[in-house]
ModelCIF file with pLDDT and N, C-alpha, C, O atoms, coordinates in Angstrom:
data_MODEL
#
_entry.id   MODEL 
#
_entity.id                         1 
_entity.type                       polymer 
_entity.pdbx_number_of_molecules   1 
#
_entity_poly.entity_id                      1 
_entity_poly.type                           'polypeptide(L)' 
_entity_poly.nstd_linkage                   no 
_entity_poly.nstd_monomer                   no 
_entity_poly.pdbx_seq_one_letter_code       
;(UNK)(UNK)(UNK)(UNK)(UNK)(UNK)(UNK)(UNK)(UNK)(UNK)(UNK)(UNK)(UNK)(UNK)(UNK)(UNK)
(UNK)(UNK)(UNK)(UNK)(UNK)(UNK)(UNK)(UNK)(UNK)(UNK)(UNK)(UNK)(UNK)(UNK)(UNK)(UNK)
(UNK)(UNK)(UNK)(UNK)(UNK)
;
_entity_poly.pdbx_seq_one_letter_code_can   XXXXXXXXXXXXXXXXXXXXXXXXXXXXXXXXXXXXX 
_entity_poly.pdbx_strand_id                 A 
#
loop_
_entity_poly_seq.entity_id 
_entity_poly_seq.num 
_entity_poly_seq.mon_id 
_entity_poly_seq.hetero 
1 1  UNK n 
1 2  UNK n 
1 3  UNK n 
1 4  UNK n 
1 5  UNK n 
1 6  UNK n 
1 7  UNK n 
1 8  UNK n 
1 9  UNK n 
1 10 UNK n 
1 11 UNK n 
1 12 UNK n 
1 13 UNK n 
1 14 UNK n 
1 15 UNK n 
1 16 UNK n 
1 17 UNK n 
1 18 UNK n 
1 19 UNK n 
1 20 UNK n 
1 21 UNK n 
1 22 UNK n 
1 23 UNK n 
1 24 UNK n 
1 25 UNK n 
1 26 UNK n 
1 27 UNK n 
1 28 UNK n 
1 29 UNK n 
1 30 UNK n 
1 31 UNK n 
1 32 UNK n 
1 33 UNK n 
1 34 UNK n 
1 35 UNK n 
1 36 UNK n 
1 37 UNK n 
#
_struct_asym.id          A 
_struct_asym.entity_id   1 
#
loop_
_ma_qa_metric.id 
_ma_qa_metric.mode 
_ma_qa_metric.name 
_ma_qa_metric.software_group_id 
_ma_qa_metric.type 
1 global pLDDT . pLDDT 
2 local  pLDDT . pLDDT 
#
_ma_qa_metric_global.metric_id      1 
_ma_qa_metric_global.metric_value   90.86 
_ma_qa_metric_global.model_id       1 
_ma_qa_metric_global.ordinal_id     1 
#
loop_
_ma_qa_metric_local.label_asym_id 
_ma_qa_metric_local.label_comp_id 
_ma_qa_metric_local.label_seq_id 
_ma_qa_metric_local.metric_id 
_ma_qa_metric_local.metric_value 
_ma_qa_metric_local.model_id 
_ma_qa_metric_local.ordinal_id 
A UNK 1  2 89.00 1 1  
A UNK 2  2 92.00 1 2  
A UNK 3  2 91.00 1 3  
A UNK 4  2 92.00 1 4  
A UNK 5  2 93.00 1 5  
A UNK 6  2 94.00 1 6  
A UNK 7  2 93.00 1 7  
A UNK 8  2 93.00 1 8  
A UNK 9  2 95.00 1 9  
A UNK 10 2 95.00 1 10 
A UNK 11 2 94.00 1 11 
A UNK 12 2 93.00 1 12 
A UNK 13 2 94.00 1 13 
A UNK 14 2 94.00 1 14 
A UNK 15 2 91.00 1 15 
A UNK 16 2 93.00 1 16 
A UNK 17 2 92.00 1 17 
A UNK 18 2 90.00 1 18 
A UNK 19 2 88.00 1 19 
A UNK 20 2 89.00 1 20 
A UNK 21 2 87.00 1 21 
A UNK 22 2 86.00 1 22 
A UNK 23 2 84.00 1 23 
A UNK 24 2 83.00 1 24 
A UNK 25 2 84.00 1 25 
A UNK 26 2 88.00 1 26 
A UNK 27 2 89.00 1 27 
A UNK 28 2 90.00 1 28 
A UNK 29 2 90.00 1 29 
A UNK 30 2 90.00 1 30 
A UNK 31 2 92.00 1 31 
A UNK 32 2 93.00 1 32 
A UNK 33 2 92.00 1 33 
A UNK 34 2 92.00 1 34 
A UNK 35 2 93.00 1 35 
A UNK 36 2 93.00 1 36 
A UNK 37 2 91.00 1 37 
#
loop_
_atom_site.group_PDB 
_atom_site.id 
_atom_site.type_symbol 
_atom_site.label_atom_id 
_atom_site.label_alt_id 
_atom_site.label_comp_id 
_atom_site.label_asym_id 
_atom_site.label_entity_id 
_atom_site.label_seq_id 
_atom_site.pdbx_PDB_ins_code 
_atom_site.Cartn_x 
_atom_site.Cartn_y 
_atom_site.Cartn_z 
_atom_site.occupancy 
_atom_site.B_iso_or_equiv 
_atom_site.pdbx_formal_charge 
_atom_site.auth_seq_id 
_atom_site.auth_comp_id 
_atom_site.auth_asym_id 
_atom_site.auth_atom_id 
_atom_site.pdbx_PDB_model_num 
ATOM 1   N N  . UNK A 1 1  ? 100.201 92.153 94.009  1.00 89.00 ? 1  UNK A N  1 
ATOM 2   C CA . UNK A 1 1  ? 101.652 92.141 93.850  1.00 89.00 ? 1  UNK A CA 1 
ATOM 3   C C  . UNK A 1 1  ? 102.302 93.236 94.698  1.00 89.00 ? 1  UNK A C  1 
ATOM 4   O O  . UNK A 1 1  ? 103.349 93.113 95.333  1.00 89.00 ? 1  UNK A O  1 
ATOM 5   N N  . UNK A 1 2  ? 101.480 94.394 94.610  1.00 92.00 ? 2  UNK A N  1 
ATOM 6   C CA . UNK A 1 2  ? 102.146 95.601 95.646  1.00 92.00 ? 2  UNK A CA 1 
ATOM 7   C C  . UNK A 1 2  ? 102.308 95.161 97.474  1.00 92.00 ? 2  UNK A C  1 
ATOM 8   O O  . UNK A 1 2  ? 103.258 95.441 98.205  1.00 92.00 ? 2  UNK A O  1 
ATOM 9   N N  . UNK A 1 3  ? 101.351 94.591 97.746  1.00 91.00 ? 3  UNK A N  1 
ATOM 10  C CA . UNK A 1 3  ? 101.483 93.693 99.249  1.00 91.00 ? 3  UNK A CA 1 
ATOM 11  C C  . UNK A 1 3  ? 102.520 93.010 99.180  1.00 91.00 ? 3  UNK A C  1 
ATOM 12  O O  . UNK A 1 3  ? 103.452 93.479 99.834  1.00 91.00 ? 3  UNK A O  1 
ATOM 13  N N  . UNK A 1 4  ? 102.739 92.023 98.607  1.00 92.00 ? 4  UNK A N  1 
ATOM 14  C CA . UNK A 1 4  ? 103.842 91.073 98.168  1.00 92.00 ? 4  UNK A CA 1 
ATOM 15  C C  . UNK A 1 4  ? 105.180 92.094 98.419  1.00 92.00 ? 4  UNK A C  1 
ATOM 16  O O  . UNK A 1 4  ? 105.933 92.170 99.390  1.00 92.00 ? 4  UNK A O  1 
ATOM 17  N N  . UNK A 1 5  ? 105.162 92.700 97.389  1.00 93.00 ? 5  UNK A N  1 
ATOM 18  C CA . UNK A 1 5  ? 106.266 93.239 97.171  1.00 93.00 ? 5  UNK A CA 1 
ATOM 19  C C  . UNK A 1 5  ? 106.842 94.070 98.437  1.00 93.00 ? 5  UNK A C  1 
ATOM 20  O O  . UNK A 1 5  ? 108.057 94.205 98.582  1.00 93.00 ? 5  UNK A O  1 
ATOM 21  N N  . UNK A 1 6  ? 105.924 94.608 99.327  1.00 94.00 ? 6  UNK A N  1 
ATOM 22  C CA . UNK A 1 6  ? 106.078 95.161 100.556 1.00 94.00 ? 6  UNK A CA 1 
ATOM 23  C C  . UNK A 1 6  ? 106.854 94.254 101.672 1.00 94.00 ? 6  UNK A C  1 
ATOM 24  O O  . UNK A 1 6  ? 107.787 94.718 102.328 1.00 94.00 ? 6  UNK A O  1 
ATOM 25  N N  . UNK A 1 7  ? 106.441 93.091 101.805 1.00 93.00 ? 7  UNK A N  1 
ATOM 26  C CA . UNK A 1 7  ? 106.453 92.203 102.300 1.00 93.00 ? 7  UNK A CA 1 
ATOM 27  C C  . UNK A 1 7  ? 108.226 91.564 101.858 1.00 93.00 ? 7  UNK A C  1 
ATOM 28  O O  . UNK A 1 7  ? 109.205 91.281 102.549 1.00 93.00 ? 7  UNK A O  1 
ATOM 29  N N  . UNK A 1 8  ? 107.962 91.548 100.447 1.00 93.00 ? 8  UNK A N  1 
ATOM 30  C CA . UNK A 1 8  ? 109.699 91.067 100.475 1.00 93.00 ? 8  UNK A CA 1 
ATOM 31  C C  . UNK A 1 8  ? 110.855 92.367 100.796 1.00 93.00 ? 8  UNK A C  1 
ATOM 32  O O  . UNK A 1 8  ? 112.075 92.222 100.884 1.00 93.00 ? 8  UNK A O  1 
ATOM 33  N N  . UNK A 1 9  ? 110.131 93.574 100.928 1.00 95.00 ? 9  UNK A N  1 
ATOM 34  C CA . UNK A 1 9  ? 110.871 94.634 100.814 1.00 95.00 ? 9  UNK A CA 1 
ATOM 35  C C  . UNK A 1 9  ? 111.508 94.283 102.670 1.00 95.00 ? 9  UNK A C  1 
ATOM 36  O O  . UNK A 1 9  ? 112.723 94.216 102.859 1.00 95.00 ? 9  UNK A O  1 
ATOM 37  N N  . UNK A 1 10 ? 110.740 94.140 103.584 1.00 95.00 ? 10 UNK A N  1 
ATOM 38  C CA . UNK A 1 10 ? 110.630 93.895 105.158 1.00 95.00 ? 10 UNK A CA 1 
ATOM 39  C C  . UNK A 1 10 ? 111.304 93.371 105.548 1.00 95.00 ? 10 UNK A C  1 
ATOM 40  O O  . UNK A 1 10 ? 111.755 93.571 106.676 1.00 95.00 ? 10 UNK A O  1 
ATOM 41  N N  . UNK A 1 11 ? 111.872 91.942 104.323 1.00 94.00 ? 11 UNK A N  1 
ATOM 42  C CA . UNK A 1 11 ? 112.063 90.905 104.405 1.00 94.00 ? 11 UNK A CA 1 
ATOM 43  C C  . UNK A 1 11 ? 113.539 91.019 104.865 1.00 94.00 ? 11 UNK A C  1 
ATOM 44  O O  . UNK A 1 11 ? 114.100 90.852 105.948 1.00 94.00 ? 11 UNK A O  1 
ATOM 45  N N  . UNK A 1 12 ? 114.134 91.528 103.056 1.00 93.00 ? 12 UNK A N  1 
ATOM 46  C CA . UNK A 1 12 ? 115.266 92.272 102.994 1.00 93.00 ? 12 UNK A CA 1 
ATOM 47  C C  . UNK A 1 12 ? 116.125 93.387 103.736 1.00 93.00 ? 12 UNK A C  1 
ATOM 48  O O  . UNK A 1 12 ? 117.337 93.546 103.597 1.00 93.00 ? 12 UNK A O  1 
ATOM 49  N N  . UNK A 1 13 ? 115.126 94.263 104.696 1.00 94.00 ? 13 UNK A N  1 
ATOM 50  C CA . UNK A 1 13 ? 115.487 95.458 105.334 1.00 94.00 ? 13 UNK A CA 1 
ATOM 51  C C  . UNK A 1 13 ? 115.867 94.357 106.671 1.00 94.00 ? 13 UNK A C  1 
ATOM 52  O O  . UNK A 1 13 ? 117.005 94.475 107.125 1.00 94.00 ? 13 UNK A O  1 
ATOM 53  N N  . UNK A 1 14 ? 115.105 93.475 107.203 1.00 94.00 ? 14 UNK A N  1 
ATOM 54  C CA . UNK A 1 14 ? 115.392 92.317 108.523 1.00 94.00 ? 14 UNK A CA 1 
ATOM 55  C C  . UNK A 1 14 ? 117.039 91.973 108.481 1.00 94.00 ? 14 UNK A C  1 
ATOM 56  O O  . UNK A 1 14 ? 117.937 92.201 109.292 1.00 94.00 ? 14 UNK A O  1 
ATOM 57  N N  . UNK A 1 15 ? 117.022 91.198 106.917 1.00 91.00 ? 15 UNK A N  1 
ATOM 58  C CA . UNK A 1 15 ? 118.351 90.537 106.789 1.00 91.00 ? 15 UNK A CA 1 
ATOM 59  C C  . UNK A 1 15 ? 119.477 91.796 106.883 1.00 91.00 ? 15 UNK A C  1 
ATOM 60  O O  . UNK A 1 15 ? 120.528 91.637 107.504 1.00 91.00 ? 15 UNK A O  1 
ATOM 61  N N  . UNK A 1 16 ? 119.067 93.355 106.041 1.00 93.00 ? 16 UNK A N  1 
ATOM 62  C CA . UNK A 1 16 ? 120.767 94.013 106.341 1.00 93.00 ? 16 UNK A CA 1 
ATOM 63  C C  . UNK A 1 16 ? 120.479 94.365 107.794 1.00 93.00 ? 16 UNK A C  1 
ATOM 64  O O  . UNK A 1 16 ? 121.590 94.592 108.274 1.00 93.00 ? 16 UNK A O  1 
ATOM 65  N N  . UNK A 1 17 ? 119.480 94.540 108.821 1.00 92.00 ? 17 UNK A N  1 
ATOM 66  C CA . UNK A 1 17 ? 119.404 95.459 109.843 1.00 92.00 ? 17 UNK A CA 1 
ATOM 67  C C  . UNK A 1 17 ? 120.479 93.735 110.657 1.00 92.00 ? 17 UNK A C  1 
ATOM 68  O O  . UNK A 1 17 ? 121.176 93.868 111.663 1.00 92.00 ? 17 UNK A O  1 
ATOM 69  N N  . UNK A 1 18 ? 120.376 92.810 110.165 1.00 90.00 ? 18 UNK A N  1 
ATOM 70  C CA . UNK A 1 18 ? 121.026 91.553 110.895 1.00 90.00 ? 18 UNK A CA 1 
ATOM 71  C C  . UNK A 1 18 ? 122.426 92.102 110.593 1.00 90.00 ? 18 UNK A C  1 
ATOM 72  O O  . UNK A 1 18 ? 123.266 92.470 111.414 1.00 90.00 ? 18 UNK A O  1 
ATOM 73  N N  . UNK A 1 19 ? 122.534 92.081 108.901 1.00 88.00 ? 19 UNK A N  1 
ATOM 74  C CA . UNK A 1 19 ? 124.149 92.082 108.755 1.00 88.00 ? 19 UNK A CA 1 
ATOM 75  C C  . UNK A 1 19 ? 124.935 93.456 109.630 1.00 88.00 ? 19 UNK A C  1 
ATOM 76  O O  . UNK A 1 19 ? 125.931 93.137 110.280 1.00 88.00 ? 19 UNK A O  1 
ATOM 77  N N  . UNK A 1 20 ? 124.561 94.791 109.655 1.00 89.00 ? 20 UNK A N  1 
ATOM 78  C CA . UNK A 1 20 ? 124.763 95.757 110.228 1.00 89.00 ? 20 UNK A CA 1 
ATOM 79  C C  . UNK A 1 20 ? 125.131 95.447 111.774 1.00 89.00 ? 20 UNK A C  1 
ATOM 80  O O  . UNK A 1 20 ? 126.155 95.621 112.434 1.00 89.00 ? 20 UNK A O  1 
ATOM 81  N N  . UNK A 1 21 ? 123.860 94.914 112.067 1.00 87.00 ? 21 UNK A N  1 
ATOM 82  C CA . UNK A 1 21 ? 124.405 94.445 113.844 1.00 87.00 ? 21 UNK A CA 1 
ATOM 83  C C  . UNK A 1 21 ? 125.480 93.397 113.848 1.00 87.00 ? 21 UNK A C  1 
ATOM 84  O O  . UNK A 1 21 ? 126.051 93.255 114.929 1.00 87.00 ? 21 UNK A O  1 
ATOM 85  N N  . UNK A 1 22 ? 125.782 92.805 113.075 1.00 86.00 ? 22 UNK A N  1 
ATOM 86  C CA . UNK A 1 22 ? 126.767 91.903 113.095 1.00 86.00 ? 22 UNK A CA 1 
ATOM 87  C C  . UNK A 1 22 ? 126.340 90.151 113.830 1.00 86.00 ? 22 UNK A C  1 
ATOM 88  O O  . UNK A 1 22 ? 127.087 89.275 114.265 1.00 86.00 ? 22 UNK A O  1 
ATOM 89  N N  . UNK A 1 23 ? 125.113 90.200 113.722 1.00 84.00 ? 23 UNK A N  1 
ATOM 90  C CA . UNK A 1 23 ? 123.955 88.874 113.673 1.00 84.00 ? 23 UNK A CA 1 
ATOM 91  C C  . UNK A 1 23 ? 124.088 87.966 112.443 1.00 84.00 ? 23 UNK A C  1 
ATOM 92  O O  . UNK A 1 23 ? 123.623 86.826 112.470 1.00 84.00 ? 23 UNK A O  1 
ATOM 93  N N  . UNK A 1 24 ? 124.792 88.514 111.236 1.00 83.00 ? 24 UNK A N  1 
ATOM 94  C CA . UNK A 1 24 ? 124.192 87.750 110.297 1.00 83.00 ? 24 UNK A CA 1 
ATOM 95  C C  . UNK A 1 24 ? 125.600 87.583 109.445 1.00 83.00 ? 24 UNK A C  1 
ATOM 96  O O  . UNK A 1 24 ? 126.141 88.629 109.085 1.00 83.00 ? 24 UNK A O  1 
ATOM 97  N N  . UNK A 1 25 ? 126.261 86.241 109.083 1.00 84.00 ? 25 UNK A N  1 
ATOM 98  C CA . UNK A 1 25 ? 127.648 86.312 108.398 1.00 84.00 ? 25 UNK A CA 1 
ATOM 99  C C  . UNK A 1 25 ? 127.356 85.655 106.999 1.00 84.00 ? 25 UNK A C  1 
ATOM 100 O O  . UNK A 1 25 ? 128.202 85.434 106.133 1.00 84.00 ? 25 UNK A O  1 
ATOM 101 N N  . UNK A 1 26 ? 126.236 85.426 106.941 1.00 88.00 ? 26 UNK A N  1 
ATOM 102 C CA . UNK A 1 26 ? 125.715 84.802 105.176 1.00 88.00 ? 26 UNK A CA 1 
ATOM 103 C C  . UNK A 1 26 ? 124.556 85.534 104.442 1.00 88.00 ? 26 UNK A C  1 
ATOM 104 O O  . UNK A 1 26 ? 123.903 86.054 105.347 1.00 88.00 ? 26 UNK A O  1 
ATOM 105 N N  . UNK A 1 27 ? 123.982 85.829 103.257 1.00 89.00 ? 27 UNK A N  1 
ATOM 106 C CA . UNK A 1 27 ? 123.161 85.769 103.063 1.00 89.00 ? 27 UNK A CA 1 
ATOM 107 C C  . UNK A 1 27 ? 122.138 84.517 102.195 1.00 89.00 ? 27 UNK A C  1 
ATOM 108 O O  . UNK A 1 27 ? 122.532 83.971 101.164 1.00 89.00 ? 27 UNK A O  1 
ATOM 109 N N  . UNK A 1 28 ? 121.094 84.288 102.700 1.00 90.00 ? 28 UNK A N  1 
ATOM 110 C CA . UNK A 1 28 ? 120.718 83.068 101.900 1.00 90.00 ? 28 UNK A CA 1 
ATOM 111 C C  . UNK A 1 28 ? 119.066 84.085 101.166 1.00 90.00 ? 28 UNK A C  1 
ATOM 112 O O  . UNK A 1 28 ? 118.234 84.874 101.614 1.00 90.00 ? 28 UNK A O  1 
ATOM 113 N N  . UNK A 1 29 ? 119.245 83.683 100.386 1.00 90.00 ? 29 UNK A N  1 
ATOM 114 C CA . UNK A 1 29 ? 118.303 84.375 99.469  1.00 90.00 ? 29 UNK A CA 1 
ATOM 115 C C  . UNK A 1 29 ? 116.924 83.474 98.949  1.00 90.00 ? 29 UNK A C  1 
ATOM 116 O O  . UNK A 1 29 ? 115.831 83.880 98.556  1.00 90.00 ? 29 UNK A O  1 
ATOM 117 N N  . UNK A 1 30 ? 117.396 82.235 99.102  1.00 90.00 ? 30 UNK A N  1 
ATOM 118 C CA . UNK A 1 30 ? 115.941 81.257 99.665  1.00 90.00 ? 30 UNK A CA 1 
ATOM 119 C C  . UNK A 1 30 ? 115.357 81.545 100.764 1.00 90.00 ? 30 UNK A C  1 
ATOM 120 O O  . UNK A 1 30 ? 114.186 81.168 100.806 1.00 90.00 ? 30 UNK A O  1 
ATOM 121 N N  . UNK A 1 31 ? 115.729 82.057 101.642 1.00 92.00 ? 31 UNK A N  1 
ATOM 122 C CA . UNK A 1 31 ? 115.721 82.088 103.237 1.00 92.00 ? 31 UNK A CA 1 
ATOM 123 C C  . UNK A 1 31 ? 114.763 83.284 102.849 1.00 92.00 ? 31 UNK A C  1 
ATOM 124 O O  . UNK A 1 31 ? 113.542 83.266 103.009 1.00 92.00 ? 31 UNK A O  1 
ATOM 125 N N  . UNK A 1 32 ? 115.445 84.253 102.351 1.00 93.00 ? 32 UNK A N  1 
ATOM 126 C CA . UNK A 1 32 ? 114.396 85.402 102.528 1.00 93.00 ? 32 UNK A CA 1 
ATOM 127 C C  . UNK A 1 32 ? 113.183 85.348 101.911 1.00 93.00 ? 32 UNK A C  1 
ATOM 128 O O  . UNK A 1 32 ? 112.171 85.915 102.322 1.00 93.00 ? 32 UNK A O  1 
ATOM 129 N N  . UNK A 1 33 ? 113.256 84.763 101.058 1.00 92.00 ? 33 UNK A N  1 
ATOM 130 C CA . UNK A 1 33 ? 111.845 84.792 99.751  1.00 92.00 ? 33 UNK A CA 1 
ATOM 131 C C  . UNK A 1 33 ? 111.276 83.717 100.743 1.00 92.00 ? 33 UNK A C  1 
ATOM 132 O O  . UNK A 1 33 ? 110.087 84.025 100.820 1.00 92.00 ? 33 UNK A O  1 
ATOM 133 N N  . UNK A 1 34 ? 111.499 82.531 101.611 1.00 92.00 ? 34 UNK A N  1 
ATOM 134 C CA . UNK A 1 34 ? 110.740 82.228 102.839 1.00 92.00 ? 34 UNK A CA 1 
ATOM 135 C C  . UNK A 1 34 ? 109.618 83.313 103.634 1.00 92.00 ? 34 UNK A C  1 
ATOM 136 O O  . UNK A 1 34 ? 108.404 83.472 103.766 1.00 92.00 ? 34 UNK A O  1 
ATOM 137 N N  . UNK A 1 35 ? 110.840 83.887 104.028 1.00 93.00 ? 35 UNK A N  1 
ATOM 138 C CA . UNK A 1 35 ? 110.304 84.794 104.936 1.00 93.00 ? 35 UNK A CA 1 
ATOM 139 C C  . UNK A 1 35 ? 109.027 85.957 104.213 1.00 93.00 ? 35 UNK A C  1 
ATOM 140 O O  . UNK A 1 35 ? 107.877 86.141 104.611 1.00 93.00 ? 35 UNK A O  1 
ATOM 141 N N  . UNK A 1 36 ? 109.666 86.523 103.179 1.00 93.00 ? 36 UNK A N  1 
ATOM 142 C CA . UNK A 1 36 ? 109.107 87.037 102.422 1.00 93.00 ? 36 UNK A CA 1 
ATOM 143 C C  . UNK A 1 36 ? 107.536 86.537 102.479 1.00 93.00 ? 36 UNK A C  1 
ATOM 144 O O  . UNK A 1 36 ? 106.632 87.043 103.145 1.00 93.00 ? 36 UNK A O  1 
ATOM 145 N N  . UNK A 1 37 ? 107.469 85.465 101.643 1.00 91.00 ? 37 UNK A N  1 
ATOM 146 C CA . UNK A 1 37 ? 106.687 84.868 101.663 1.00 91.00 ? 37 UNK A CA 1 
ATOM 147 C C  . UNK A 1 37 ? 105.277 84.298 102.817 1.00 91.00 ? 37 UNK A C  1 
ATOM 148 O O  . UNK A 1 37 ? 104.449 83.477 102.422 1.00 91.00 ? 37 UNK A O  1 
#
């Protein structure tokens, strides 16, 4: 679970480092637990 959890942590830091640059105007939270995943 600690891998995992690393992994969705990566996931999440991807999507704000998107919203910050101004790359990203939604968040989809299926999308990440994808990625996550």
């Amino acid at each position: 679970r600690r891998f995992v959890a690393d992994c969705a942590r990566e996931a999440v830091a991807q999507v704000r480092a998107d919203v910050l640059a101004g790359c990203a105007d939604q968040v989809d939270v299926d999308a990440i637990a994808a990625d996550a995943a």
